[in-house]
N, C-alpha and C. Protein backbone atom coordinates (compact mmCIF):
# COMPACT_ATOMS: atom_id res chain seq x y z
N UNK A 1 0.84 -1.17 0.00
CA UNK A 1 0.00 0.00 0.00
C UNK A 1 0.89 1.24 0.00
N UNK A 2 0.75 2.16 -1.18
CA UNK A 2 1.58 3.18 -0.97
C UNK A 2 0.73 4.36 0.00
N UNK A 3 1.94 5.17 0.61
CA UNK A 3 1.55 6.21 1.44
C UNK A 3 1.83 7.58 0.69
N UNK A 4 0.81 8.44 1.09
CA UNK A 4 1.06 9.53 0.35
C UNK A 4 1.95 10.53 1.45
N UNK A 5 3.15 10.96 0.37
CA UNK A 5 3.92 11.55 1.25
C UNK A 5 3.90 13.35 0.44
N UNK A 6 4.45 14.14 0.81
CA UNK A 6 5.36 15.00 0.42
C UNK A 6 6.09 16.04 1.56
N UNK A 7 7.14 16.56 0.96
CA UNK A 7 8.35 17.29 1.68
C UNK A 7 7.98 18.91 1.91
N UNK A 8 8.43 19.36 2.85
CA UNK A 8 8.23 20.21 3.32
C UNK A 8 8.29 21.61 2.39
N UNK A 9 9.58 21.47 1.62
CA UNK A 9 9.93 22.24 0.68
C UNK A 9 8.64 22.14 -0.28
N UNK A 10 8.31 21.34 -0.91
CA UNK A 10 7.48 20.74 -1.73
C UNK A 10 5.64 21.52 -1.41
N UNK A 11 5.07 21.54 0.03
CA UNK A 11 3.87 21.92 0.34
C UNK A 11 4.23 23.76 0.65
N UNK A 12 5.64 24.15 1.09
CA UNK A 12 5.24 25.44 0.89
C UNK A 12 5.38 25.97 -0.68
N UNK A 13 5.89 25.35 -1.37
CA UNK A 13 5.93 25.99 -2.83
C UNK A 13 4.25 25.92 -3.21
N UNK A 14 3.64 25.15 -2.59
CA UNK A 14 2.11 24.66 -3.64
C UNK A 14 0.86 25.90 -2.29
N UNK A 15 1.33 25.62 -1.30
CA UNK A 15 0.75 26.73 -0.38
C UNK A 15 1.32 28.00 -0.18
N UNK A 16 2.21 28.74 -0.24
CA UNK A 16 2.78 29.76 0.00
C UNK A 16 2.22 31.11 -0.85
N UNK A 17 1.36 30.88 -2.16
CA UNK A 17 0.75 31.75 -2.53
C UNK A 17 -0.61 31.71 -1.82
N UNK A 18 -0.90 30.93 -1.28
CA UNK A 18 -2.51 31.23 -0.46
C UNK A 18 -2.62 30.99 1.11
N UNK A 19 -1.02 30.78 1.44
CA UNK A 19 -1.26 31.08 2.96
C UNK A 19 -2.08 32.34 3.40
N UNK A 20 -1.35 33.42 2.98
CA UNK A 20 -1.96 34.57 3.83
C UNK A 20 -3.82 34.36 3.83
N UNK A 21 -4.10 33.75 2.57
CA UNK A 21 -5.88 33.63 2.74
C UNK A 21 -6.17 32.57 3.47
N UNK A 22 -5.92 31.58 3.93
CA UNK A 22 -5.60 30.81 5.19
C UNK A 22 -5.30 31.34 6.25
N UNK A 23 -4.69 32.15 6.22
CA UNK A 23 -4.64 32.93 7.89
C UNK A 23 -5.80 33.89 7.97
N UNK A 24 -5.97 34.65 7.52
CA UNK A 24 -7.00 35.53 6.83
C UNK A 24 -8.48 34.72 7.33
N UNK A 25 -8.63 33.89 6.84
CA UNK A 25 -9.75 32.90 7.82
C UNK A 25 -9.84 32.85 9.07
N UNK A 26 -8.53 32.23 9.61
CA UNK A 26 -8.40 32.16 11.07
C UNK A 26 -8.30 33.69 11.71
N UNK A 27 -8.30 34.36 11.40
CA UNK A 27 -8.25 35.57 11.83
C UNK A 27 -9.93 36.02 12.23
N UNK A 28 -10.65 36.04 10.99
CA UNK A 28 -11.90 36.06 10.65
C UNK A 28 -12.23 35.51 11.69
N UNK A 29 -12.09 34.06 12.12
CA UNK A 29 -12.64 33.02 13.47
C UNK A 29 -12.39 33.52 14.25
N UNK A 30 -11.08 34.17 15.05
CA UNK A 30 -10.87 34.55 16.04
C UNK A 30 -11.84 35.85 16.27
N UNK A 31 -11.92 36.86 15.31
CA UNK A 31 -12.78 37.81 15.10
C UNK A 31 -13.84 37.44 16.22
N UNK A 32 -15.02 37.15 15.03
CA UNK A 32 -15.97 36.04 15.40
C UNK A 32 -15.77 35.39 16.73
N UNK A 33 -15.68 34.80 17.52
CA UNK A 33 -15.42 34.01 18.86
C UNK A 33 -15.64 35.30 19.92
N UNK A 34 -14.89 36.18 19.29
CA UNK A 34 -14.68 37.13 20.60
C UNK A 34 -15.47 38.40 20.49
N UNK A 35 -16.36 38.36 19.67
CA UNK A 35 -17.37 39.18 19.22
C UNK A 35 -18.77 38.85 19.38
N UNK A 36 -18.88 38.09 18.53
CA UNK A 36 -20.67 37.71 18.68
C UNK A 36 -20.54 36.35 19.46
N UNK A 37 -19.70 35.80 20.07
CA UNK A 37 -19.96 34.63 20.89
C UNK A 37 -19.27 35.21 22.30
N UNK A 38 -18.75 36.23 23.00
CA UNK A 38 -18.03 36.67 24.00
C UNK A 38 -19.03 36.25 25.04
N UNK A 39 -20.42 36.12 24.95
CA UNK A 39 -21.26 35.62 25.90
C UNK A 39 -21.36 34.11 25.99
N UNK A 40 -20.98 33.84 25.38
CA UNK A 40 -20.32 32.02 25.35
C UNK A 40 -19.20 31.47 26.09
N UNK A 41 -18.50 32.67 25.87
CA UNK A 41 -17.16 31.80 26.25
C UNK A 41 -16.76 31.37 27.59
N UNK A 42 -17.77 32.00 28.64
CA UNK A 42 -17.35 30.81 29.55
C UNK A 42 -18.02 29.54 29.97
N UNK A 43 -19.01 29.70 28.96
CA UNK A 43 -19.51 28.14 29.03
C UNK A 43 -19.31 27.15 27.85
N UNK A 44 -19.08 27.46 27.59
CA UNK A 44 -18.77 26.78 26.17
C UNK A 44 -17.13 25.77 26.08
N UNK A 45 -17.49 24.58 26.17
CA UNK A 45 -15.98 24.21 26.21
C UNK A 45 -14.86 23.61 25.33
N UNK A 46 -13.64 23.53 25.00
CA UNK A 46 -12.97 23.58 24.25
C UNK A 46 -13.61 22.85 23.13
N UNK A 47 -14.19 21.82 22.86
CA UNK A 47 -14.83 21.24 21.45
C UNK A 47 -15.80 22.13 21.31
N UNK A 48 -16.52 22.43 21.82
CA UNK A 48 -17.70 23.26 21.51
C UNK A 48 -17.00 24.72 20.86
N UNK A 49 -15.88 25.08 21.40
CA UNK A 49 -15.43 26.46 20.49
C UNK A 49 -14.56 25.88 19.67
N UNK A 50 -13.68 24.74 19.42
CA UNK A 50 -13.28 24.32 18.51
C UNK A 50 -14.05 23.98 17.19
N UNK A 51 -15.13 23.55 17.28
CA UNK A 51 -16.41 22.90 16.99
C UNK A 51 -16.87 24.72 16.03
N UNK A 52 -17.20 25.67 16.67
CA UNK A 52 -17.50 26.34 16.29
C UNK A 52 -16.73 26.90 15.48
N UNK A 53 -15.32 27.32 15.72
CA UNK A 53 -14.36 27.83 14.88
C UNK A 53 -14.28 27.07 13.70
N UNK A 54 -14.10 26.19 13.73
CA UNK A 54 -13.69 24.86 12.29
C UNK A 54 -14.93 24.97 11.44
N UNK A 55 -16.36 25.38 11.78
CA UNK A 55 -17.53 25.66 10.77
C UNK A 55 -17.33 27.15 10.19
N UNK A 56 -17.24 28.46 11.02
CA UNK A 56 -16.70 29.76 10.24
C UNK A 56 -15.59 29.28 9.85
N UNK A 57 -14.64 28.73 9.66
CA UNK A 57 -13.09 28.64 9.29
C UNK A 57 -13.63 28.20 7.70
N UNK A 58 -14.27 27.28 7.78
CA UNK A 58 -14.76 26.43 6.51
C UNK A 58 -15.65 27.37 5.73
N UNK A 59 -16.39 28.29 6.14
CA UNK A 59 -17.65 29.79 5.69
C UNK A 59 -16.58 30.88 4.93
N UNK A 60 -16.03 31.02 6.16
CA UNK A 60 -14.87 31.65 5.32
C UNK A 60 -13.69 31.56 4.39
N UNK A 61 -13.34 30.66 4.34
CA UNK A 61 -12.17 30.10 3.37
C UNK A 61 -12.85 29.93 2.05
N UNK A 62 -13.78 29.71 2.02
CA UNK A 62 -15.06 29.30 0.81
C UNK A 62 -15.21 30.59 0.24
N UNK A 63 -15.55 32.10 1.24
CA UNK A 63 -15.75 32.78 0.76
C UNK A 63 -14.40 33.74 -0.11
N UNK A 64 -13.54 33.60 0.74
CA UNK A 64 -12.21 33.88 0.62
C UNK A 64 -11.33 33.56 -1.12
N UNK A 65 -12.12 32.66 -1.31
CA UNK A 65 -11.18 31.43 -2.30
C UNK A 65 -12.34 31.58 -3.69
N UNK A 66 -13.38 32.12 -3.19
CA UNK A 66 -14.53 31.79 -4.47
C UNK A 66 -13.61 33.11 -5.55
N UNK A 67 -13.86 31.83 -6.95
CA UNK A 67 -13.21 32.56 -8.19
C UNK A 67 -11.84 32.02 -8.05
N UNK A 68 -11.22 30.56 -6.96
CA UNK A 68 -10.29 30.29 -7.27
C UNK A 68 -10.20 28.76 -7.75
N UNK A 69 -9.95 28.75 -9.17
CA UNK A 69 -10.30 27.46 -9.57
C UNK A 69 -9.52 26.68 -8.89
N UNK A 70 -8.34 26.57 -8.34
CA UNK A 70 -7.40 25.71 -7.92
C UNK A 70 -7.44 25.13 -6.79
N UNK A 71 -8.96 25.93 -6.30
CA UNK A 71 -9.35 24.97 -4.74
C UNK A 71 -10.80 24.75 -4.49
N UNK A 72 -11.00 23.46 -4.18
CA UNK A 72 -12.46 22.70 -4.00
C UNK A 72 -12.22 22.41 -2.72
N UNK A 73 -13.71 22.36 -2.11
CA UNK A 73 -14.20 22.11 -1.28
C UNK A 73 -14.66 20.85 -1.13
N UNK A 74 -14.51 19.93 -0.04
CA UNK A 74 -15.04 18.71 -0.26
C UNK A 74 -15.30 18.59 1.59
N UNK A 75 -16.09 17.31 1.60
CA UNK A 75 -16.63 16.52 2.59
C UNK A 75 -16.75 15.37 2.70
N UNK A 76 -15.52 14.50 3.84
CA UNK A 76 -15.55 13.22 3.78
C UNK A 76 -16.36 12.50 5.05
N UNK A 77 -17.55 11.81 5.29
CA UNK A 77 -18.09 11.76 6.63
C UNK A 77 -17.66 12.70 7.58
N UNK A 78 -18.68 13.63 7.71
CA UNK A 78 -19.01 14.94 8.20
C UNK A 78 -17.00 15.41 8.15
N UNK A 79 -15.70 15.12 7.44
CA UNK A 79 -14.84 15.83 7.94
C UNK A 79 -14.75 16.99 6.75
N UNK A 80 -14.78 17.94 6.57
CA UNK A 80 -14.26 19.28 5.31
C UNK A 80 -12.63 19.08 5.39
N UNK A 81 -12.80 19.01 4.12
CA UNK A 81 -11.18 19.27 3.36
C UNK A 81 -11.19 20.49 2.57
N UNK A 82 -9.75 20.72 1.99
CA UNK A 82 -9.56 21.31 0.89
C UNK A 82 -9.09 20.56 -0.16
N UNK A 83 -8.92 20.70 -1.18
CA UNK A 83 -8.26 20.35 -2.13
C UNK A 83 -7.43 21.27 -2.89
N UNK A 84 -6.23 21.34 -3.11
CA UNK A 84 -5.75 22.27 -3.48
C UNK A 84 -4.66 22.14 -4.94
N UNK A 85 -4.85 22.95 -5.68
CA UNK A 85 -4.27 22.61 -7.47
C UNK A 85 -4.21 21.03 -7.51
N UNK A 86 -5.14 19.73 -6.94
CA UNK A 86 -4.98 18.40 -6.90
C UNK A 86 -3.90 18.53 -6.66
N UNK A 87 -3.20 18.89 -5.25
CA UNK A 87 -1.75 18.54 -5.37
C UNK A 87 -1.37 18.24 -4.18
N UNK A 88 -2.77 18.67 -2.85
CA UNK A 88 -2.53 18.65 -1.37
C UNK A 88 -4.20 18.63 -1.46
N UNK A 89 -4.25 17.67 0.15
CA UNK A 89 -5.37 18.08 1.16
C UNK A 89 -5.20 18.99 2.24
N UNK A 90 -6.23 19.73 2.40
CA UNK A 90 -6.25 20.80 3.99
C UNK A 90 -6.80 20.58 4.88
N UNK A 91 -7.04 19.77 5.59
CA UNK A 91 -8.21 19.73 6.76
C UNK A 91 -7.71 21.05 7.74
N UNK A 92 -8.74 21.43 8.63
CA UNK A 92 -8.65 22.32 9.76
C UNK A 92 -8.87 22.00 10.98
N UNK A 93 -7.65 22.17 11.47
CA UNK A 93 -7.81 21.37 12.93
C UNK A 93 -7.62 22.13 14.20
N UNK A 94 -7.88 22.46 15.42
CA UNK A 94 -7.51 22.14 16.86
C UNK A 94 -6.22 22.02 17.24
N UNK A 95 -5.04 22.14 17.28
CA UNK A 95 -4.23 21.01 17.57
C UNK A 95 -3.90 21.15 19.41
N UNK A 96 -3.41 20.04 20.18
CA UNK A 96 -3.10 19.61 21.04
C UNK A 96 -1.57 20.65 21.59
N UNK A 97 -1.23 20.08 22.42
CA UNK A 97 0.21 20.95 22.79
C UNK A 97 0.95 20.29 21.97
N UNK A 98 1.02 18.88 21.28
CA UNK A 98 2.06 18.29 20.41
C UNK A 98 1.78 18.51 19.35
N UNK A 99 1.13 19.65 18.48
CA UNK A 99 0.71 19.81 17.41
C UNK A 99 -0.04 18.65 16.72
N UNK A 100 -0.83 18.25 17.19
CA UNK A 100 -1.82 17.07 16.50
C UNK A 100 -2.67 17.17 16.96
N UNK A 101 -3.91 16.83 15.62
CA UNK A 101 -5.57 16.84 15.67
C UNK A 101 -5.66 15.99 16.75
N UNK A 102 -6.67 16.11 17.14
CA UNK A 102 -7.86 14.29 18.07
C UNK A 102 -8.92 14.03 17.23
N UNK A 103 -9.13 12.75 16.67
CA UNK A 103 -10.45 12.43 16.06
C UNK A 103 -10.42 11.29 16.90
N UNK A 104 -12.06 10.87 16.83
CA UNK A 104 -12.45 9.58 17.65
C UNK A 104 -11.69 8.62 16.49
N UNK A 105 -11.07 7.75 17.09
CA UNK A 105 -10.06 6.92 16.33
C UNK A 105 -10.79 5.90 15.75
N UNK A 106 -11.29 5.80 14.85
CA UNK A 106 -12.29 5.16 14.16
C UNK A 106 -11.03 4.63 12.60
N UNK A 107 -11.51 2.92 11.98
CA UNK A 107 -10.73 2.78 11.23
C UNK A 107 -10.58 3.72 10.09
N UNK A 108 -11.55 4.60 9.37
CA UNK A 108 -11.32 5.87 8.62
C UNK A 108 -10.46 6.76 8.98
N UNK A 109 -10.46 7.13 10.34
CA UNK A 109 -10.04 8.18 10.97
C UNK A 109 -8.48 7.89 11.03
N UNK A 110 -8.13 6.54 11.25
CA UNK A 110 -6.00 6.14 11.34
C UNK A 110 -5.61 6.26 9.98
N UNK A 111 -6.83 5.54 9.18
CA UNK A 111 -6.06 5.24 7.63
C UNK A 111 -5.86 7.00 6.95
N UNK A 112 -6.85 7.55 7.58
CA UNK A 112 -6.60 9.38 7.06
C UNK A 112 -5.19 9.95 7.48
N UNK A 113 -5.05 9.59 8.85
CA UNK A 113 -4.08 10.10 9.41
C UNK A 113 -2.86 9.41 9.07
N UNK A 114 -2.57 8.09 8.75
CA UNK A 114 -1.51 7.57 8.80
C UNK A 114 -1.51 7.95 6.97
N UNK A 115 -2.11 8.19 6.12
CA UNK A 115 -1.81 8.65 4.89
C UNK A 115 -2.15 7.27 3.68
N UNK A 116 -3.17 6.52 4.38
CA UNK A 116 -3.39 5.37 3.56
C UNK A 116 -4.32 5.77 2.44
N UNK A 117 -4.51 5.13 1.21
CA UNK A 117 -5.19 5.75 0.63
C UNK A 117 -6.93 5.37 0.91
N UNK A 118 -7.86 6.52 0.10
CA UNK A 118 -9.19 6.29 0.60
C UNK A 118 -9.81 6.43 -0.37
N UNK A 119 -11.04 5.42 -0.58
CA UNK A 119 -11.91 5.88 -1.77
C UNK A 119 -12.79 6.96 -1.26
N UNK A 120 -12.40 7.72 -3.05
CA UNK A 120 -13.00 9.10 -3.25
C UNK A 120 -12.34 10.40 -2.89
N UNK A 121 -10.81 10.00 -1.96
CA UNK A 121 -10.40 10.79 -1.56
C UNK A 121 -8.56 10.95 -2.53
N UNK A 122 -9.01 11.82 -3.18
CA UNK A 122 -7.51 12.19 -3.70
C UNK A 122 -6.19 11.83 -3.59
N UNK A 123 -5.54 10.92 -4.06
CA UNK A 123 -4.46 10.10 -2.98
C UNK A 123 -3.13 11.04 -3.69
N UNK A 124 -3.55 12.35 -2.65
CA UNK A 124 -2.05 13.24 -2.82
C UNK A 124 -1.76 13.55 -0.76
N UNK A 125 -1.07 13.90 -0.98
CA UNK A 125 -0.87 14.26 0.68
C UNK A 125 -1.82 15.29 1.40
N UNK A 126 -2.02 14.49 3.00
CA UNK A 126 -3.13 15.09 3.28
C UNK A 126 -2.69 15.77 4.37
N UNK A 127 -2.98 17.29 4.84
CA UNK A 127 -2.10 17.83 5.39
C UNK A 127 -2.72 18.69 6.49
N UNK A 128 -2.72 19.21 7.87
CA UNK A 128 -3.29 19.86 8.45
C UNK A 128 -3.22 21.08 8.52
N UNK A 129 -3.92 22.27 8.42
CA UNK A 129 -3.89 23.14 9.15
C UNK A 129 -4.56 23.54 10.67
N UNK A 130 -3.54 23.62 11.48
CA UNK A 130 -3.88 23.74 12.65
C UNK A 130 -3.72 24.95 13.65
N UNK A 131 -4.32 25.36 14.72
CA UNK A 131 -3.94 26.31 15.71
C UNK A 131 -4.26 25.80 17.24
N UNK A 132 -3.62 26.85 17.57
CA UNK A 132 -4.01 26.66 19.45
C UNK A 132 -4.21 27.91 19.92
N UNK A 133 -4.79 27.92 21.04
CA UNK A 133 -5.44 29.08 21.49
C UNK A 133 -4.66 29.04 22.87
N UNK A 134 -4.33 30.51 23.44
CA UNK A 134 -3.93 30.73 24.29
C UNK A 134 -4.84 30.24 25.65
N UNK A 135 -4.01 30.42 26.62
CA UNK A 135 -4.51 29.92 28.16
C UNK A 135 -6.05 30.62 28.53
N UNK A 136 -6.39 31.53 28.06
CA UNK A 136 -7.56 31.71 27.69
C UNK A 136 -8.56 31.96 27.37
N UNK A 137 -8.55 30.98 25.99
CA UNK A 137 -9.24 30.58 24.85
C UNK A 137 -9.47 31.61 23.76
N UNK A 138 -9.22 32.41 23.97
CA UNK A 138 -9.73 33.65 23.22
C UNK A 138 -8.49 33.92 22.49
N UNK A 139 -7.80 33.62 22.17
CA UNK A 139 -6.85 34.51 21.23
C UNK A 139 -5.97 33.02 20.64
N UNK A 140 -6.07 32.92 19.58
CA UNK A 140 -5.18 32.44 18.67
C UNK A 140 -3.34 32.65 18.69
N UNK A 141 -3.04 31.26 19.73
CA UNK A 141 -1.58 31.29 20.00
C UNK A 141 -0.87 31.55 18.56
N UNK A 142 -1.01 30.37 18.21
CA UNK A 142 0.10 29.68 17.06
C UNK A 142 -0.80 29.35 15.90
N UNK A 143 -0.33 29.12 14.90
CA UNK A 143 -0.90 28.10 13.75
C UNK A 143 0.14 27.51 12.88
N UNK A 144 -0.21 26.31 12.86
CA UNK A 144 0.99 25.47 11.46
C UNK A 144 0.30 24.73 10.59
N UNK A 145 1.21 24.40 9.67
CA UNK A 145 0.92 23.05 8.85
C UNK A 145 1.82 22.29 8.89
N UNK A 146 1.03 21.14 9.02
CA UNK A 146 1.92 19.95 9.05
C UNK A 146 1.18 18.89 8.60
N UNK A 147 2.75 17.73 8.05
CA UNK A 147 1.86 16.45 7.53
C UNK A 147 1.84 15.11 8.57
N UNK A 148 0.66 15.13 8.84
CA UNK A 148 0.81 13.78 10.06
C UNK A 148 0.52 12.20 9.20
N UNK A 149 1.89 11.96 10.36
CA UNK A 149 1.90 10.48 9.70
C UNK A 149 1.58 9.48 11.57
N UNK A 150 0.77 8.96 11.37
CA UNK A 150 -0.04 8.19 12.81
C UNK A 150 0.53 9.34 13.37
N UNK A 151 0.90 9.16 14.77
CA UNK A 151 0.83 9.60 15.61
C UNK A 151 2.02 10.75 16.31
N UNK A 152 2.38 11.21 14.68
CA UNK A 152 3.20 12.60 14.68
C UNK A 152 3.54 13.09 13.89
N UNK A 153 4.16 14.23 13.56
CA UNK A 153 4.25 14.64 12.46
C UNK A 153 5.80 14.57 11.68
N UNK A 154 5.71 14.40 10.49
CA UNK A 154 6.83 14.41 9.57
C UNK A 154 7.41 15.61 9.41
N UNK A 155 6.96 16.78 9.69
CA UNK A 155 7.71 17.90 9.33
C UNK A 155 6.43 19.28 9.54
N UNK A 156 7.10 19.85 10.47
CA UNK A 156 5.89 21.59 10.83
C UNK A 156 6.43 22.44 10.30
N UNK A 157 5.17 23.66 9.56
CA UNK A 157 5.56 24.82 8.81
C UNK A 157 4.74 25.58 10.03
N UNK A 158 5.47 26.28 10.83
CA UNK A 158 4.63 27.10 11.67
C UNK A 158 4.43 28.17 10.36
N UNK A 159 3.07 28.48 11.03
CA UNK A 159 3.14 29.95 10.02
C UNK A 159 1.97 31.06 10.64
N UNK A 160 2.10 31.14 11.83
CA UNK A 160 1.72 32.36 12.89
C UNK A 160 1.90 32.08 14.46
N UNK A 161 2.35 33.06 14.99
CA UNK A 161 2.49 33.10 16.71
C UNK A 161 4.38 33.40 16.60
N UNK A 162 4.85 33.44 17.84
CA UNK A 162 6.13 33.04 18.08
C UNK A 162 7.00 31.89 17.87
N UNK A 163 7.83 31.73 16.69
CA UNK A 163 8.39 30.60 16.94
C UNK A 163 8.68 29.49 17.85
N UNK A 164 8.13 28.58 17.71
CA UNK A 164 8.21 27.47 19.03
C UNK A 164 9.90 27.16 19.43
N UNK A 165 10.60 26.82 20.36
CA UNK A 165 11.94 27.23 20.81
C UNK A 165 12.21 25.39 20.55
N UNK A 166 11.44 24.76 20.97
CA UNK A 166 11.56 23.38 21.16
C UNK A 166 10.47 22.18 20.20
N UNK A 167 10.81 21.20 20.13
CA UNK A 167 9.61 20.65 19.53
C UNK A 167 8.65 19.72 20.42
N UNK A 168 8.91 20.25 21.62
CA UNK A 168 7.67 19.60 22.78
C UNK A 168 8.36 18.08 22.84
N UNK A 169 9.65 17.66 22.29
CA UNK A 169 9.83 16.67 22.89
C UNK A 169 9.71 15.68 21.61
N UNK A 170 9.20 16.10 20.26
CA UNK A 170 9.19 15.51 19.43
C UNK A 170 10.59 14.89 18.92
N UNK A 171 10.00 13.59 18.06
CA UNK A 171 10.98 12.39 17.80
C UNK A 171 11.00 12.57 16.30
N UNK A 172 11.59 13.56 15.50
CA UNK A 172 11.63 13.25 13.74
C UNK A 172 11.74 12.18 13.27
N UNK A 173 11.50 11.29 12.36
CA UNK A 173 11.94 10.28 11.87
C UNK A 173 13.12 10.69 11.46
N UNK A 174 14.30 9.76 11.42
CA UNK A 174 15.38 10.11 11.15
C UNK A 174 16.04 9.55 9.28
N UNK A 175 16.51 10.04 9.05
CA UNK A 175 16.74 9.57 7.19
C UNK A 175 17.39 8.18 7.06
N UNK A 176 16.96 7.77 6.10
CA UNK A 176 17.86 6.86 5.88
C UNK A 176 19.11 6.81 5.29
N UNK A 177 19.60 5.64 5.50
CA UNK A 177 20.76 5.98 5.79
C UNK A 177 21.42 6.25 3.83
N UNK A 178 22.96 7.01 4.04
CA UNK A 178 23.02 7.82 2.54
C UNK A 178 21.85 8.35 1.78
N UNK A 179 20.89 8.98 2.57
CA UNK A 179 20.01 10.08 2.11
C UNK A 179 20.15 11.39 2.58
N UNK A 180 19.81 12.27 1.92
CA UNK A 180 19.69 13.49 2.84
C UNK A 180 18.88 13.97 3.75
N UNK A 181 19.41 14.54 4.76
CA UNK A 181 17.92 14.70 5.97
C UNK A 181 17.44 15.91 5.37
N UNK A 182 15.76 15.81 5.49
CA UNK A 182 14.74 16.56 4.66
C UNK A 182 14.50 17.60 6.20
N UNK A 183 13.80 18.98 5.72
CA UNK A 183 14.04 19.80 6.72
C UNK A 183 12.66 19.76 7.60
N UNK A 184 12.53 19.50 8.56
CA UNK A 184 11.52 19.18 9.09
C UNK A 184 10.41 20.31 10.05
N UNK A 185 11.69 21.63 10.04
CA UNK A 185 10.42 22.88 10.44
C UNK A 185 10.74 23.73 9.99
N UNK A 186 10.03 24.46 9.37
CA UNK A 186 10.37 26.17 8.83
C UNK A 186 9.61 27.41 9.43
N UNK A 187 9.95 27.89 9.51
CA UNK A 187 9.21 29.46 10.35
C UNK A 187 8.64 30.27 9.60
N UNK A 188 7.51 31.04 9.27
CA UNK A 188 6.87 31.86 8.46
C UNK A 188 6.22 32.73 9.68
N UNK A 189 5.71 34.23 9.52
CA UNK A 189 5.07 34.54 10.27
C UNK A 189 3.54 35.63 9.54
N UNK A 190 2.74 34.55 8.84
CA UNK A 190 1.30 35.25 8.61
C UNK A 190 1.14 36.18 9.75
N UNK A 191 0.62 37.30 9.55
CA UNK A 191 -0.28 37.90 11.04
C UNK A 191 -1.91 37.56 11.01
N UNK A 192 -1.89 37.37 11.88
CA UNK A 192 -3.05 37.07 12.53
C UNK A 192 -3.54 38.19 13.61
N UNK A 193 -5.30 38.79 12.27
CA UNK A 193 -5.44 40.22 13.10
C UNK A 193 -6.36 39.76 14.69
């Protein structure tokens, strides 16, 4: 079974003209959260505003992108993707302090993540965009992309907040051997209004 891979170098050349409208979304969400939901937020708990953000994130990127042929919208059991020049997937995620989604681990849900292929689903690399929210909740720490393979990632493009100093402890896969080691984080800094 092949796995769909690609290199770091490789997803910012194919994203790097439409990051900023990707942040530009999340911005929009954060907007939103702390505006017309500020009477929510202290009851409302982290899935429930995750939950909410990831539906405007998806409203807006749609609106953001309309008139751009090079990106579709899709829906795989209730998850939204992107599709992008057929060359990457986008999902929008949550992420954890280790930079990784949570889905109920369902056999769809590993074979997505571990990069197996899926019917109906584009077998190019499938890739996250993710953020975290500060201590609290209201403000949009960080955001990256990254490509997760099970249960970590192959390589992070932060691309808003402060550069992370450390990788939380993360384990790169390491190259094989007489290959070259592929670069596994790069720093960008979208603003995020």
């Amino acid at each position: 079974m092949e796995l769909s891979s690609m290199s770091l170098e490789t997803a910012r050349s194919i994203l790097i003209s439409r990051m900023q409208c990707l942040t530009d979304a999340l911005s929009q969400c954060q907007n939103i959260w702390n505006t017309k939901y500020a009477f929510a937020q202290m009851t409302l708990d982290e899935s429930a505003r995750a939950h909410n953000i990831n539906q405007h994130w998806y409203a807006f990127a749609r609106e953001i992108f309309e008139g751009d042929d090079g990106v579709k919208f899709h829906k795989d059991q209730l998850q939204r993707y992107l599709v992008i020049d057929e060359k990457v997937i986008i999902r929008f995620k949550l992420f954890d302090k280790h930079l990784l989604a949570r889905n109920y681990p369902t056999d769809h849900a590993n074979d997505w993540k571990f990069q197996y292929p899926l019917r109906g689903i584009p077998q190019v690399a499938r890739l996250n965009y993710g953020y975290r929210m500060d201590i609290t909740g209201t403000e949009v720490k960080d955001a990256f992309i990254t490509l997760p393979l099970g249960n970590h990632n192959e390589w992070v493009w932060q691309t808003s907040g402060e550069p992370i100093d450390t990788f939380l402890g993360y384990q790169f896969p390491l190259p094989e051997p007489n290959k070259l080691k592929s670069i596994v984080y790069w720093y960008d800094n979208y603003h995020l209004e």
